[in-house]
N, C-alpha and C. Protein backbone atom coordinates (compact mmCIF):
# COMPACT_ATOMS: atom_id res chain seq x y z
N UNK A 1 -127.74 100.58 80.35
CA UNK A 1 -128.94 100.48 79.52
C UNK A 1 -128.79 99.31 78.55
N UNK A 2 -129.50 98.17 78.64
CA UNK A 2 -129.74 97.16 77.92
C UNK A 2 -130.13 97.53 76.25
N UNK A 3 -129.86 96.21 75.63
CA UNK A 3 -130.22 96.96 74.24
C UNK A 3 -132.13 97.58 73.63
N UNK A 4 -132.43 96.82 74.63
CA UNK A 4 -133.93 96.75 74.49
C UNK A 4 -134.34 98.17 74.76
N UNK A 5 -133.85 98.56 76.09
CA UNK A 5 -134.05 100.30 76.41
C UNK A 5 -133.42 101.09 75.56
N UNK A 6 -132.59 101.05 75.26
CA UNK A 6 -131.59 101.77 73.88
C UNK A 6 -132.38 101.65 72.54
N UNK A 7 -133.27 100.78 72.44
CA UNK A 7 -133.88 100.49 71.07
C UNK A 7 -134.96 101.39 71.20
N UNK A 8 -135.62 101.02 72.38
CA UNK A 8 -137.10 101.59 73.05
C UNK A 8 -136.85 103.49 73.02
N UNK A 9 -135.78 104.23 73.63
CA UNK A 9 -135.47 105.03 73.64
C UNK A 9 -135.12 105.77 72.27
N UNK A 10 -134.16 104.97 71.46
CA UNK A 10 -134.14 105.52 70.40
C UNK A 10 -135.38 105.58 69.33
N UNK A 11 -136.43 105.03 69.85
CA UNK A 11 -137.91 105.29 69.26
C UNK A 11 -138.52 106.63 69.58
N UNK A 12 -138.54 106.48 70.68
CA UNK A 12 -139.41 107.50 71.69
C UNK A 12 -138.35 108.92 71.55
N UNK A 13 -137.20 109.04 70.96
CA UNK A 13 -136.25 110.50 71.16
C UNK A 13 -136.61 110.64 69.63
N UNK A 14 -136.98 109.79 68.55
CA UNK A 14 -136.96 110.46 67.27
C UNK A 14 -138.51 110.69 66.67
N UNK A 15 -139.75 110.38 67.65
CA UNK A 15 -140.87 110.41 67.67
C UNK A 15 -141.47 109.92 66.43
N UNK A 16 -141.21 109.16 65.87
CA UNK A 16 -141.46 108.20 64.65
C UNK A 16 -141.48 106.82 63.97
N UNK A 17 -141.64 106.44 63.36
CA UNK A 17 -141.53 105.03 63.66
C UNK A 17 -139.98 104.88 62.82
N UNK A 18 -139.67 103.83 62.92
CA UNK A 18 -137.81 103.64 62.62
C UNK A 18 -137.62 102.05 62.11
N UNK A 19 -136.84 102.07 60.98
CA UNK A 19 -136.76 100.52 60.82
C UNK A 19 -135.11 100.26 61.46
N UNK A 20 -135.42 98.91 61.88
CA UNK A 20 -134.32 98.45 62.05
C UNK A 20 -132.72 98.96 61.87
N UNK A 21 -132.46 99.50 60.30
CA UNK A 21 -131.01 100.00 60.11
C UNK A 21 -131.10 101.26 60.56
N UNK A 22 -132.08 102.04 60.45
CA UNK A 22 -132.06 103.50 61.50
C UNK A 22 -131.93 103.13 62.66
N UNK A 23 -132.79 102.26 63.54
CA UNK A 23 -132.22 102.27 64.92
C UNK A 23 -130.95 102.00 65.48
N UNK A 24 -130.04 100.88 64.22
CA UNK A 24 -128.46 100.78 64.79
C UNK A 24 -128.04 102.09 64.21
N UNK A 25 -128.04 102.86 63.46
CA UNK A 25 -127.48 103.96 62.98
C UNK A 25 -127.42 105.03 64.32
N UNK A 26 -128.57 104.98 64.79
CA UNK A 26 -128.68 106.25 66.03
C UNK A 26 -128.22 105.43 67.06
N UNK A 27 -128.57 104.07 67.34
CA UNK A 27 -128.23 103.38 68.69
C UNK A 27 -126.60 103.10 68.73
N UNK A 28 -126.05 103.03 67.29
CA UNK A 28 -124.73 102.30 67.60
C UNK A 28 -124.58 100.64 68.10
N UNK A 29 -126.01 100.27 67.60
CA UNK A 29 -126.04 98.48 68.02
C UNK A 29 -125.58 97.99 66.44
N UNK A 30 -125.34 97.06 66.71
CA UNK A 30 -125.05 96.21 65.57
C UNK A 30 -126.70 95.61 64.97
N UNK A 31 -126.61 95.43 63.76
CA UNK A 31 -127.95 95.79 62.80
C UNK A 31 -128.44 94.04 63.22
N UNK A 32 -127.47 93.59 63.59
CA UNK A 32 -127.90 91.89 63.59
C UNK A 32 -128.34 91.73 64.70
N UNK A 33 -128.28 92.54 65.80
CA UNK A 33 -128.28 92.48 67.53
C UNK A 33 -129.72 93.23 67.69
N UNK A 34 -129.86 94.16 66.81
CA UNK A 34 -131.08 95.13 66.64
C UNK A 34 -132.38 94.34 66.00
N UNK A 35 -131.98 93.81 65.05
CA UNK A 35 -133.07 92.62 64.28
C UNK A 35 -133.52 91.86 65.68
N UNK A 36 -132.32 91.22 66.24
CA UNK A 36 -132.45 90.37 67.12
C UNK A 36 -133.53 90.31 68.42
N UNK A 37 -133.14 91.63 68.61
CA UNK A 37 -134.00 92.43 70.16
C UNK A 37 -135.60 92.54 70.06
N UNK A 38 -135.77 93.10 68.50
CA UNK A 38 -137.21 93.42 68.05
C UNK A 38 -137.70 92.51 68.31
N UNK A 39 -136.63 91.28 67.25
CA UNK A 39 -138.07 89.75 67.01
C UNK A 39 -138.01 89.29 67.96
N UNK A 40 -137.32 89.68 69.58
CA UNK A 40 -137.69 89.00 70.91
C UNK A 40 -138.96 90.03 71.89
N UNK A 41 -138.92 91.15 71.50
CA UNK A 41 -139.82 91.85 71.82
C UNK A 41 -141.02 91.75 71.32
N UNK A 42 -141.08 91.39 70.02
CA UNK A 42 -142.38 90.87 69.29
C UNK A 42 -143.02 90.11 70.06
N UNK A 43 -142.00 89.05 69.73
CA UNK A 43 -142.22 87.34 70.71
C UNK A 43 -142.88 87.74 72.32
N UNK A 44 -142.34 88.41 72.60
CA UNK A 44 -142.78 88.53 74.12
C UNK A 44 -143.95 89.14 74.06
N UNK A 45 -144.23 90.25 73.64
CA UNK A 45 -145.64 90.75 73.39
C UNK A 45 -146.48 90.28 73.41
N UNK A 46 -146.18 89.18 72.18
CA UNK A 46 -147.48 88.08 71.54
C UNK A 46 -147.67 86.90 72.55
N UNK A 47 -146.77 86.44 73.37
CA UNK A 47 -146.87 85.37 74.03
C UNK A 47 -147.59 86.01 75.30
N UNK A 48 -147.03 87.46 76.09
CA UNK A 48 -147.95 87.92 76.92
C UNK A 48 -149.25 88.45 76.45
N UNK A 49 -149.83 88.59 75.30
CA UNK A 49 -151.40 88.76 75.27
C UNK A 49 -151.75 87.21 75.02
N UNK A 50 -151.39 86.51 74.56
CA UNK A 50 -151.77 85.10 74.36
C UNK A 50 -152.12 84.29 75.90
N UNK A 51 -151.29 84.52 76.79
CA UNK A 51 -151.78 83.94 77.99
C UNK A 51 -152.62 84.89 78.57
N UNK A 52 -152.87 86.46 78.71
CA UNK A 52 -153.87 86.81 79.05
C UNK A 52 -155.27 86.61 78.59
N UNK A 53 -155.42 86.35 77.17
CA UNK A 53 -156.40 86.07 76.64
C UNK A 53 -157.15 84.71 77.30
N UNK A 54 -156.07 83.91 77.40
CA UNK A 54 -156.29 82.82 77.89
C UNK A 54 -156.66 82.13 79.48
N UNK A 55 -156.26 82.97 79.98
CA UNK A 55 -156.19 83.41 81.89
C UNK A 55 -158.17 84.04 81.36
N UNK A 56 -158.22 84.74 80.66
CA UNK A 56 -159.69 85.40 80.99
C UNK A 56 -160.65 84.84 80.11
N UNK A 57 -160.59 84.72 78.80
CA UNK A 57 -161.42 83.50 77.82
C UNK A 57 -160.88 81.88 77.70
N UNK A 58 -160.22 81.75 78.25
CA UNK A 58 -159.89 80.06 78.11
C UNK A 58 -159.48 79.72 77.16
N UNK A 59 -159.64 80.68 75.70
CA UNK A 59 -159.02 80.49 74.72
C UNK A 59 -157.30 80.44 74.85
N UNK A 60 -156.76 79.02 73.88
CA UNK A 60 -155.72 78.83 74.06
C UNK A 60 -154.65 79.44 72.21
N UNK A 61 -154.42 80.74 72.90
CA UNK A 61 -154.10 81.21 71.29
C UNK A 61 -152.70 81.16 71.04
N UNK A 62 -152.73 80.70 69.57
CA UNK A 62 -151.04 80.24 69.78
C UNK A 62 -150.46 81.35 69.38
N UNK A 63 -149.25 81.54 68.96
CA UNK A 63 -148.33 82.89 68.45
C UNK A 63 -148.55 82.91 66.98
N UNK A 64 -148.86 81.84 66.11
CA UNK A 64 -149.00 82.03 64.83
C UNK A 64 -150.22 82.22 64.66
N UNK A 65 -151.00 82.35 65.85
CA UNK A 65 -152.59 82.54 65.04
C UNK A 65 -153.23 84.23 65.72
N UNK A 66 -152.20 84.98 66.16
CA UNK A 66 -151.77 86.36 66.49
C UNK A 66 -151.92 87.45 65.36
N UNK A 67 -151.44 86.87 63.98
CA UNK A 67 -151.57 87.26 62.88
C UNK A 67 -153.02 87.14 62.26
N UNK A 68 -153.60 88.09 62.28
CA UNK A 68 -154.88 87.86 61.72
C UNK A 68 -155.00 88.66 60.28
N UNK A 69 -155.48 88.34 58.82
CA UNK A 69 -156.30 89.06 57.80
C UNK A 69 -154.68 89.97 57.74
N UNK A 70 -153.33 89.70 58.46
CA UNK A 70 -152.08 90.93 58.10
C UNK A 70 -152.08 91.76 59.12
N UNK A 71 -153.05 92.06 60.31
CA UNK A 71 -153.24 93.18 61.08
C UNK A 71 -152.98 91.99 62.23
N UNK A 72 -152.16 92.53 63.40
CA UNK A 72 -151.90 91.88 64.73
C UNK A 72 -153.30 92.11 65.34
N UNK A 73 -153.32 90.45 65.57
CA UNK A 73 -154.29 90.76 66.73
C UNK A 73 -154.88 91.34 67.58
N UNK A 74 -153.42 92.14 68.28
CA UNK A 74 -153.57 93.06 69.36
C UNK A 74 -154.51 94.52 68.85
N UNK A 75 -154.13 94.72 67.88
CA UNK A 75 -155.13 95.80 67.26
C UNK A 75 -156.40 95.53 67.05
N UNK A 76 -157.03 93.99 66.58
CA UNK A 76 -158.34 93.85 66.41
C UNK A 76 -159.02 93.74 67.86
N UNK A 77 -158.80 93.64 69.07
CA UNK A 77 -159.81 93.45 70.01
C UNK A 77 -159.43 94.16 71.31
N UNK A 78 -160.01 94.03 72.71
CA UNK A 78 -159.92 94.52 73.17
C UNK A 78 -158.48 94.27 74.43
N UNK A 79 -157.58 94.81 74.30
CA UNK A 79 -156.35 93.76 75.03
C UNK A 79 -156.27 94.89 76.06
N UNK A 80 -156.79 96.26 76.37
CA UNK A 80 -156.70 97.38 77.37
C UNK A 80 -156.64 98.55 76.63
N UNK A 81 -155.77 98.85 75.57
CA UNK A 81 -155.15 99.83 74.68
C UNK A 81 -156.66 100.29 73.44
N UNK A 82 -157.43 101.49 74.08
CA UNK A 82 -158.12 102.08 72.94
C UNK A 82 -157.30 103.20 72.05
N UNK A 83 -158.22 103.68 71.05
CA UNK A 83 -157.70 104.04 70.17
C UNK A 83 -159.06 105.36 69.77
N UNK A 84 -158.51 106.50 69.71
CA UNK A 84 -159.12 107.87 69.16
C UNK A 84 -158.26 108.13 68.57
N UNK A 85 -159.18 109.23 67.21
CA UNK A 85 -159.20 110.03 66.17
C UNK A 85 -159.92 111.28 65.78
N UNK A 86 -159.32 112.24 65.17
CA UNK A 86 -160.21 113.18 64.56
C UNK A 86 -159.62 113.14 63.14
N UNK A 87 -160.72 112.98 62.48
CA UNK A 87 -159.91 113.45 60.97
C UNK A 87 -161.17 114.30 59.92
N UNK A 88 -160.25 115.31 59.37
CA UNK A 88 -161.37 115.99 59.32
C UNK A 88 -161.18 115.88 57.29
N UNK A 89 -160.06 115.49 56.91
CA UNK A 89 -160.19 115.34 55.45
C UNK A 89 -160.13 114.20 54.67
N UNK A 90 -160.43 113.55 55.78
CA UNK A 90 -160.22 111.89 55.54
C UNK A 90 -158.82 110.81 55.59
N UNK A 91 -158.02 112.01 55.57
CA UNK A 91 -156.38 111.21 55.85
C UNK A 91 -156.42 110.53 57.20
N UNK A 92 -156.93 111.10 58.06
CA UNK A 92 -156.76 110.30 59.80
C UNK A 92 -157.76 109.00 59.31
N UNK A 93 -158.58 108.97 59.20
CA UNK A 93 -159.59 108.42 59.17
C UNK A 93 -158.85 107.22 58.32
N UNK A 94 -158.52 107.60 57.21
CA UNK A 94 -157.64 106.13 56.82
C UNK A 94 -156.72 105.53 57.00
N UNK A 95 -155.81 106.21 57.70
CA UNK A 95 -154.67 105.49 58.74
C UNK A 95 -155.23 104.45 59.62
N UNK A 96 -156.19 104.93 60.26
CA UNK A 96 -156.65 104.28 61.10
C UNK A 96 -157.44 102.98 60.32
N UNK A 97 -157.83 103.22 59.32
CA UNK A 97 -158.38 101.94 58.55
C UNK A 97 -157.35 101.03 58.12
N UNK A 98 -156.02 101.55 57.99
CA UNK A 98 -155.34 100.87 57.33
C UNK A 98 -154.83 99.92 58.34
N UNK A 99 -154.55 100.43 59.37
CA UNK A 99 -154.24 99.79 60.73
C UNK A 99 -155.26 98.70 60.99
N UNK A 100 -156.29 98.96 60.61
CA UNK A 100 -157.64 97.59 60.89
C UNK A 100 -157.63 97.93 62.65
N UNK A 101 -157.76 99.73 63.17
CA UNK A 101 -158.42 99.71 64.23
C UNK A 101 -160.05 100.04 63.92
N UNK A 102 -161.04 99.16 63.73
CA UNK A 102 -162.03 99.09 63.81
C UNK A 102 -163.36 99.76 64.82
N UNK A 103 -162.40 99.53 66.12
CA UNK A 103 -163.08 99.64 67.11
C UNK A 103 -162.76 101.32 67.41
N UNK A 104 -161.91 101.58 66.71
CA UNK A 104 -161.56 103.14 67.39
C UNK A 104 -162.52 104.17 67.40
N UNK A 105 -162.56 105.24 68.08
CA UNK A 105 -163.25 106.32 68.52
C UNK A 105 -163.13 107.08 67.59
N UNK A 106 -164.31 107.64 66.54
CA UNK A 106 -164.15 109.11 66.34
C UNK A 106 -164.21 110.42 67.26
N UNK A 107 -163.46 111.20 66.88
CA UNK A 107 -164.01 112.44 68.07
C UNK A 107 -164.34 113.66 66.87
N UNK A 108 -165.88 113.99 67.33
CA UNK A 108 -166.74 114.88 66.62
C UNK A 108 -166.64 116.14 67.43
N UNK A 109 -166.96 116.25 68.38
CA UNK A 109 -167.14 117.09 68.85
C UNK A 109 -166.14 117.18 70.63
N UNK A 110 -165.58 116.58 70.75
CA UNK A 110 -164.77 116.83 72.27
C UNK A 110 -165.17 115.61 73.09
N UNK A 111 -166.71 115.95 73.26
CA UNK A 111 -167.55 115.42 74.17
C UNK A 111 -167.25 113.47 74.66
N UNK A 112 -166.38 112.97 73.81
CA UNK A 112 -166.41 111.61 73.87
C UNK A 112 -165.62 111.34 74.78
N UNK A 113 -165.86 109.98 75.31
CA UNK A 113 -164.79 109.03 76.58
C UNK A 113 -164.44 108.57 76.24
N UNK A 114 -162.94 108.05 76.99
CA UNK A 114 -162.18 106.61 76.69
C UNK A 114 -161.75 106.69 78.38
N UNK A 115 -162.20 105.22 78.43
CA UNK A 115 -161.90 105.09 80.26
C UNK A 115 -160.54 104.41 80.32
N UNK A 116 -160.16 103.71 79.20
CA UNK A 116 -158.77 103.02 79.20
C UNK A 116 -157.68 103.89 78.54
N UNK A 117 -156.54 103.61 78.88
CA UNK A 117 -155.37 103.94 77.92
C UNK A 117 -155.38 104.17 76.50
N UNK A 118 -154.89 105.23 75.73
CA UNK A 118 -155.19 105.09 74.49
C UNK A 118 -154.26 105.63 73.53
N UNK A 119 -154.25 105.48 72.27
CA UNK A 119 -153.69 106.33 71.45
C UNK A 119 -154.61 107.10 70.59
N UNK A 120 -153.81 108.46 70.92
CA UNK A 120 -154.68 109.21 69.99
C UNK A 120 -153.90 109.70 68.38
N UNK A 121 -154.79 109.92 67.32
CA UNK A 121 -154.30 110.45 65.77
C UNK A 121 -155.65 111.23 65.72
N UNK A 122 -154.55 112.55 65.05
CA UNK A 122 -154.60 113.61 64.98
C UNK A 122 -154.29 114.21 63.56
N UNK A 123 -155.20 115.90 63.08
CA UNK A 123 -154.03 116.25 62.59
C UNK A 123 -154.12 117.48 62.71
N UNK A 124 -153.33 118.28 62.09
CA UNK A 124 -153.29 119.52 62.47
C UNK A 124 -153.83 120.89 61.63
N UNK A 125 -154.50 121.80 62.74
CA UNK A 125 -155.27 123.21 61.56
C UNK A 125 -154.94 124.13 61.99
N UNK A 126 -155.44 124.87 61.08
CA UNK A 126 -155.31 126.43 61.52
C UNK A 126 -153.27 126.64 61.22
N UNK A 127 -152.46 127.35 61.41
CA UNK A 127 -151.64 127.63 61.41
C UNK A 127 -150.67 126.95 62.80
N UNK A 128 -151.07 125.16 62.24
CA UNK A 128 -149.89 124.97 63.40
C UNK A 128 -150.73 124.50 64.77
N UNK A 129 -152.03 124.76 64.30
CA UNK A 129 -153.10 124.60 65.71
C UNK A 129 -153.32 122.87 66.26
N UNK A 130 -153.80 122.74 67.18
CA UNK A 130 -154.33 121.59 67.42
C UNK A 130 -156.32 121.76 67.62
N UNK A 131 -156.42 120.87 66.57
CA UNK A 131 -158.09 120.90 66.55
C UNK A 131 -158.64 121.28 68.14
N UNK A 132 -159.58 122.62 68.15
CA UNK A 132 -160.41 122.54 69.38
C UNK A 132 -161.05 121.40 69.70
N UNK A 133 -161.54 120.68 68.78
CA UNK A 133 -162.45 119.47 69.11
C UNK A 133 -161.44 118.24 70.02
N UNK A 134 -160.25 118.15 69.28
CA UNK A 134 -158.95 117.46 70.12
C UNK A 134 -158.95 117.55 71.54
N UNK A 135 -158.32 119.25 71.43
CA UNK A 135 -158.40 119.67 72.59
C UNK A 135 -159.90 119.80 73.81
N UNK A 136 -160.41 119.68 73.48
CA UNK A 136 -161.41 119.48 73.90
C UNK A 136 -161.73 117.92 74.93
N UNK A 137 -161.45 117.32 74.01
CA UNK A 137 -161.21 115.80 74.13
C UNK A 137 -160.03 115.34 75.01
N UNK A 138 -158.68 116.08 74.97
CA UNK A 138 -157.58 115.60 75.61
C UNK A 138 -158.07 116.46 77.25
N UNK A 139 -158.64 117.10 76.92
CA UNK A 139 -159.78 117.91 78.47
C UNK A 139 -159.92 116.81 79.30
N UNK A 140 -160.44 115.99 79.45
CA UNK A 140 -161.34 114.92 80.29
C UNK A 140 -160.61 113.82 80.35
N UNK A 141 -160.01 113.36 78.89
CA UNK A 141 -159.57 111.83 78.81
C UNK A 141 -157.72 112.02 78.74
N UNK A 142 -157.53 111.97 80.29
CA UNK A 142 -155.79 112.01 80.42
C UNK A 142 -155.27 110.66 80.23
N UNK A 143 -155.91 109.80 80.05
CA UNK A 143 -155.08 108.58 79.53
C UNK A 143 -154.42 108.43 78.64
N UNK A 144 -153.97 109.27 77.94
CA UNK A 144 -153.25 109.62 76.58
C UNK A 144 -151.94 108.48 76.90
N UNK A 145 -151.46 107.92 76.03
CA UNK A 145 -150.13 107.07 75.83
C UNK A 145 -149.26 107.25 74.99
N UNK A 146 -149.75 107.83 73.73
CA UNK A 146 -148.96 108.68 72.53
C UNK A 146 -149.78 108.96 71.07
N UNK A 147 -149.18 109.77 70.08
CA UNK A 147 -150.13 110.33 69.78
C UNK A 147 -149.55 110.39 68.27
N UNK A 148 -150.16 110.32 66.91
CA UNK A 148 -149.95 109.79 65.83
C UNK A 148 -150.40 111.46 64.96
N UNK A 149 -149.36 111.71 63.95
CA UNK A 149 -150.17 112.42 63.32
C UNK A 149 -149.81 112.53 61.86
N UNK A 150 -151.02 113.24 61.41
CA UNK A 150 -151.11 113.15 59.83
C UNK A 150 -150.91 114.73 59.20
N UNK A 151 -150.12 115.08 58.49
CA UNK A 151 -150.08 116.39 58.55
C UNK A 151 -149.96 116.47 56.24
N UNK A 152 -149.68 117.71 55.93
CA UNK A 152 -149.29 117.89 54.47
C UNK A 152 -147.81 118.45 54.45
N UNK A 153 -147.03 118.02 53.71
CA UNK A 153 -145.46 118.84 53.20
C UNK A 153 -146.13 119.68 52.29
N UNK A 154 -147.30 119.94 51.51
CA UNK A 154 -147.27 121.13 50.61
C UNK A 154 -146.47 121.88 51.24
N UNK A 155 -146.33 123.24 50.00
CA UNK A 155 -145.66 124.48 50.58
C UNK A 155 -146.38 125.38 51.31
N UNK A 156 -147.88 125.27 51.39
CA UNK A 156 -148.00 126.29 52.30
C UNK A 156 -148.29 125.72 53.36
N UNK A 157 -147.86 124.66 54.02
CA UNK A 157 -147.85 123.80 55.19
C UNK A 157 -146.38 122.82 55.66
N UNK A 158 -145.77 122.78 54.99
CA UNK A 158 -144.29 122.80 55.52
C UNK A 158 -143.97 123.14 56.45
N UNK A 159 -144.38 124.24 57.16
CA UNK A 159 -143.80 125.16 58.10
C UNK A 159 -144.12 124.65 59.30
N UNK A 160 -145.90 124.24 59.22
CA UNK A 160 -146.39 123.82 60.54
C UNK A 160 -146.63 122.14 60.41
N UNK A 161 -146.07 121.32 59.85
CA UNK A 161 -145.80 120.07 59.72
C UNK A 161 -146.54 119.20 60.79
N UNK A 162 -147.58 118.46 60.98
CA UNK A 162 -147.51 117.61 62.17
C UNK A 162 -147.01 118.83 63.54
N UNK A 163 -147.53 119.51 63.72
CA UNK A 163 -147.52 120.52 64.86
C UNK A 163 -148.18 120.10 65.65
N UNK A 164 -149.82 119.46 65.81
CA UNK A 164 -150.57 119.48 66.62
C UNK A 164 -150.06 118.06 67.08
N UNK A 165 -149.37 117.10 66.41
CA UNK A 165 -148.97 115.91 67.02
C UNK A 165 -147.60 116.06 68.26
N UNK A 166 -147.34 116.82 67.24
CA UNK A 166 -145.67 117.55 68.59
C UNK A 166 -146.17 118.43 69.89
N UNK A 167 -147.13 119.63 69.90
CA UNK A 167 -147.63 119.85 70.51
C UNK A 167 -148.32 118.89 71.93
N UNK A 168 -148.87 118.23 71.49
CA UNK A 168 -149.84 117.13 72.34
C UNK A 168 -148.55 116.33 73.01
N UNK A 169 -147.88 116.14 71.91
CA UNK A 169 -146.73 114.88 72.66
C UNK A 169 -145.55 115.87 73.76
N UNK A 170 -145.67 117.06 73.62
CA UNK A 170 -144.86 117.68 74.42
C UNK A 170 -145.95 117.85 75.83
N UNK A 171 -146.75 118.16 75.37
CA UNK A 171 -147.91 119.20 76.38
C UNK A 171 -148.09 118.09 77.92
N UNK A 172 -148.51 116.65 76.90
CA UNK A 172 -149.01 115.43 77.93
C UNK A 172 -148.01 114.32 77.92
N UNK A 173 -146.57 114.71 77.36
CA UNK A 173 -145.22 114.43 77.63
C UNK A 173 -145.75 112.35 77.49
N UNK A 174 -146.14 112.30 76.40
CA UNK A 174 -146.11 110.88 75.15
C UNK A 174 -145.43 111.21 74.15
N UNK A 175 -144.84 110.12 73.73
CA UNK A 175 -144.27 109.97 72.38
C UNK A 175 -144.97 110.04 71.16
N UNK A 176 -144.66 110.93 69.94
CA UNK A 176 -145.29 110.81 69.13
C UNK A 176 -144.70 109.72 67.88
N UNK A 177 -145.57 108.77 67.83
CA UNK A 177 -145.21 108.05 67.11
C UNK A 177 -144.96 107.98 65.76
N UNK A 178 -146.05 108.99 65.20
CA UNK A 178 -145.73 108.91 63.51
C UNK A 178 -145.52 110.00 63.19
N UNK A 179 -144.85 111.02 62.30
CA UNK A 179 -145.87 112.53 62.03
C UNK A 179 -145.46 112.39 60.04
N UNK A 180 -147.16 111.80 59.61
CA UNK A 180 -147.23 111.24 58.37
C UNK A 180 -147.77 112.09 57.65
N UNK A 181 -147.54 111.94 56.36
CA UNK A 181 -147.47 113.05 55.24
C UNK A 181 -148.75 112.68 54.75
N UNK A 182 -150.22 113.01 54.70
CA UNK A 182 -151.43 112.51 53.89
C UNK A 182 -151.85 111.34 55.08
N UNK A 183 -151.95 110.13 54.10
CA UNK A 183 -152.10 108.67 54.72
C UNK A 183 -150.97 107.89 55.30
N UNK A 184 -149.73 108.30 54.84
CA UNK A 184 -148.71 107.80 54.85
C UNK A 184 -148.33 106.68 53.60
N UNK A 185 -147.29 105.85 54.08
CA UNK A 185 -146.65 105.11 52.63
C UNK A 185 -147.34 103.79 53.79
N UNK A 186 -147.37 102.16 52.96
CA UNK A 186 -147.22 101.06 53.08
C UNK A 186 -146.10 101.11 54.42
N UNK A 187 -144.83 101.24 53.80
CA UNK A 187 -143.88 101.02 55.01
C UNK A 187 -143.61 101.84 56.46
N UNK A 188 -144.71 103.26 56.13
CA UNK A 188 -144.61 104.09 57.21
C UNK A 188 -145.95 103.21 58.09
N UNK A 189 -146.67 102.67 57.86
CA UNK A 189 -148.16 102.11 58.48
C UNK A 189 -147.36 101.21 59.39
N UNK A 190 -146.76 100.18 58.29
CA UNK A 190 -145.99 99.05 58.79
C UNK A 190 -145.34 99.09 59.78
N UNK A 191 -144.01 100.09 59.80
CA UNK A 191 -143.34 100.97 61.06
C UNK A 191 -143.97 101.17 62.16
N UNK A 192 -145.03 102.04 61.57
CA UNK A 192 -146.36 102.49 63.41
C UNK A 192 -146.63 100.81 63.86
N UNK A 193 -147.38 100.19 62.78
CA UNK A 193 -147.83 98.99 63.29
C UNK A 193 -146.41 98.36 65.05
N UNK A 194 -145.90 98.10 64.46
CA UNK A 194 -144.34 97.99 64.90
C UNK A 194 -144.07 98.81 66.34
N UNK A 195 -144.24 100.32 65.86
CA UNK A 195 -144.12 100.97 67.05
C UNK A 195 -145.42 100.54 68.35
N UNK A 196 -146.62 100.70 67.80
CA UNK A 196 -147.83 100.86 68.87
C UNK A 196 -147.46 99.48 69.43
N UNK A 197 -146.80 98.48 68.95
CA UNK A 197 -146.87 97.30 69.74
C UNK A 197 -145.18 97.22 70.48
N UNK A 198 -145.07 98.01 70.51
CA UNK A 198 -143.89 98.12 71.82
C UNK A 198 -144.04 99.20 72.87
N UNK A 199 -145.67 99.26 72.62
CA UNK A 199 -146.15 100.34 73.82
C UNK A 199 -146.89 99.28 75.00
């Protein structure tokens, strides 16, 4: 296993997003070799949507102009990868703003499509439940890729923490990428940012 799969893996086994000195901590890579791997995985990312963009709009986009307004490119348009939500107290709902996915799906009622690949954010009710309306939704649209969630540490929710994000990520066997307290912090956004683009 190369370091890249070892990095990739040690993402996807701790279902969260991870900076750099956590991933040599669990991987056992050296923190300089780990820096190293990311900013080539970045690089590769950005250089493969840059020539696709370019193969289909003619636009010739360079790697520094990938960075848009702080939010990657890849999040502002359409590169294959949609994006659903339910949020019912406004915490999902601003993750997703913070991310600058614009284009993403609310889900109101179940009833909505996504014909492409997607990520879904979530959060969780009832005692540990996953929203019927979710479920409802993960009904029809199996393109699921992994699944983000927003949950409370109060004390009378401790217990069932980000449940409906673990749930989903076990059920339709995706990684869950975040499982965030409210909105999350600056550096937990940053992290996801990070993670969704090594999907």
């Amino acid at each position: 296993m190369d370091e890249k799969e070892q990095i990739l893996k040690a993402m996807r086994d701790a279902g969260e997003p991870l900076n750099a000195g956590k991933i040599a901590e669990l991987t056992g890579l050296d923190r300089k070799a780990v820096d190293k791997a990311m900013d080539a995985m970045k690089k590769r990312r950005q250089h493969r949507f840059a020539c696709t963009l370019q193969m289909a709009t003619g636009i010739n986009l360079q790697a520094h102009q990938i960075l848009t307004d702080g939010v990657p490119f890849f999040l502002q348009g359409d590169h294959g990868m949609k994006y659903a939500y339910a949020s019912k107290t406004g915490h999902v709902e601003k993750i997703v703003q913070k991310l600058g996915l614009a284009d993403a799906i609310k889900i109101t009622d179940g009833t909505e499509t996504v014909e492409d690949d997607y990520i879904l954010f979530t959060y969780t009710t009832g005692k540990g439940k996953t929203p019927k309306q979710v479920e409802e939704f993960l009904s029809h649209n199996k393109n699921i890729q992994a699944v983000v969630g927003s949950g409370s540490r109060s004390k009378s929710h401790v217990d069932t923490f980000n449940f409906a994000a673990d749930n989903i990520g076990k059920q339709y066997n995706v990684p869950v990428l975040a499982r965030l307290d409210g909105t999350g912090t600056d550096e937990e956004i940053d992290l996801l940012k990070d993670a969704i683009e090594t999907l």
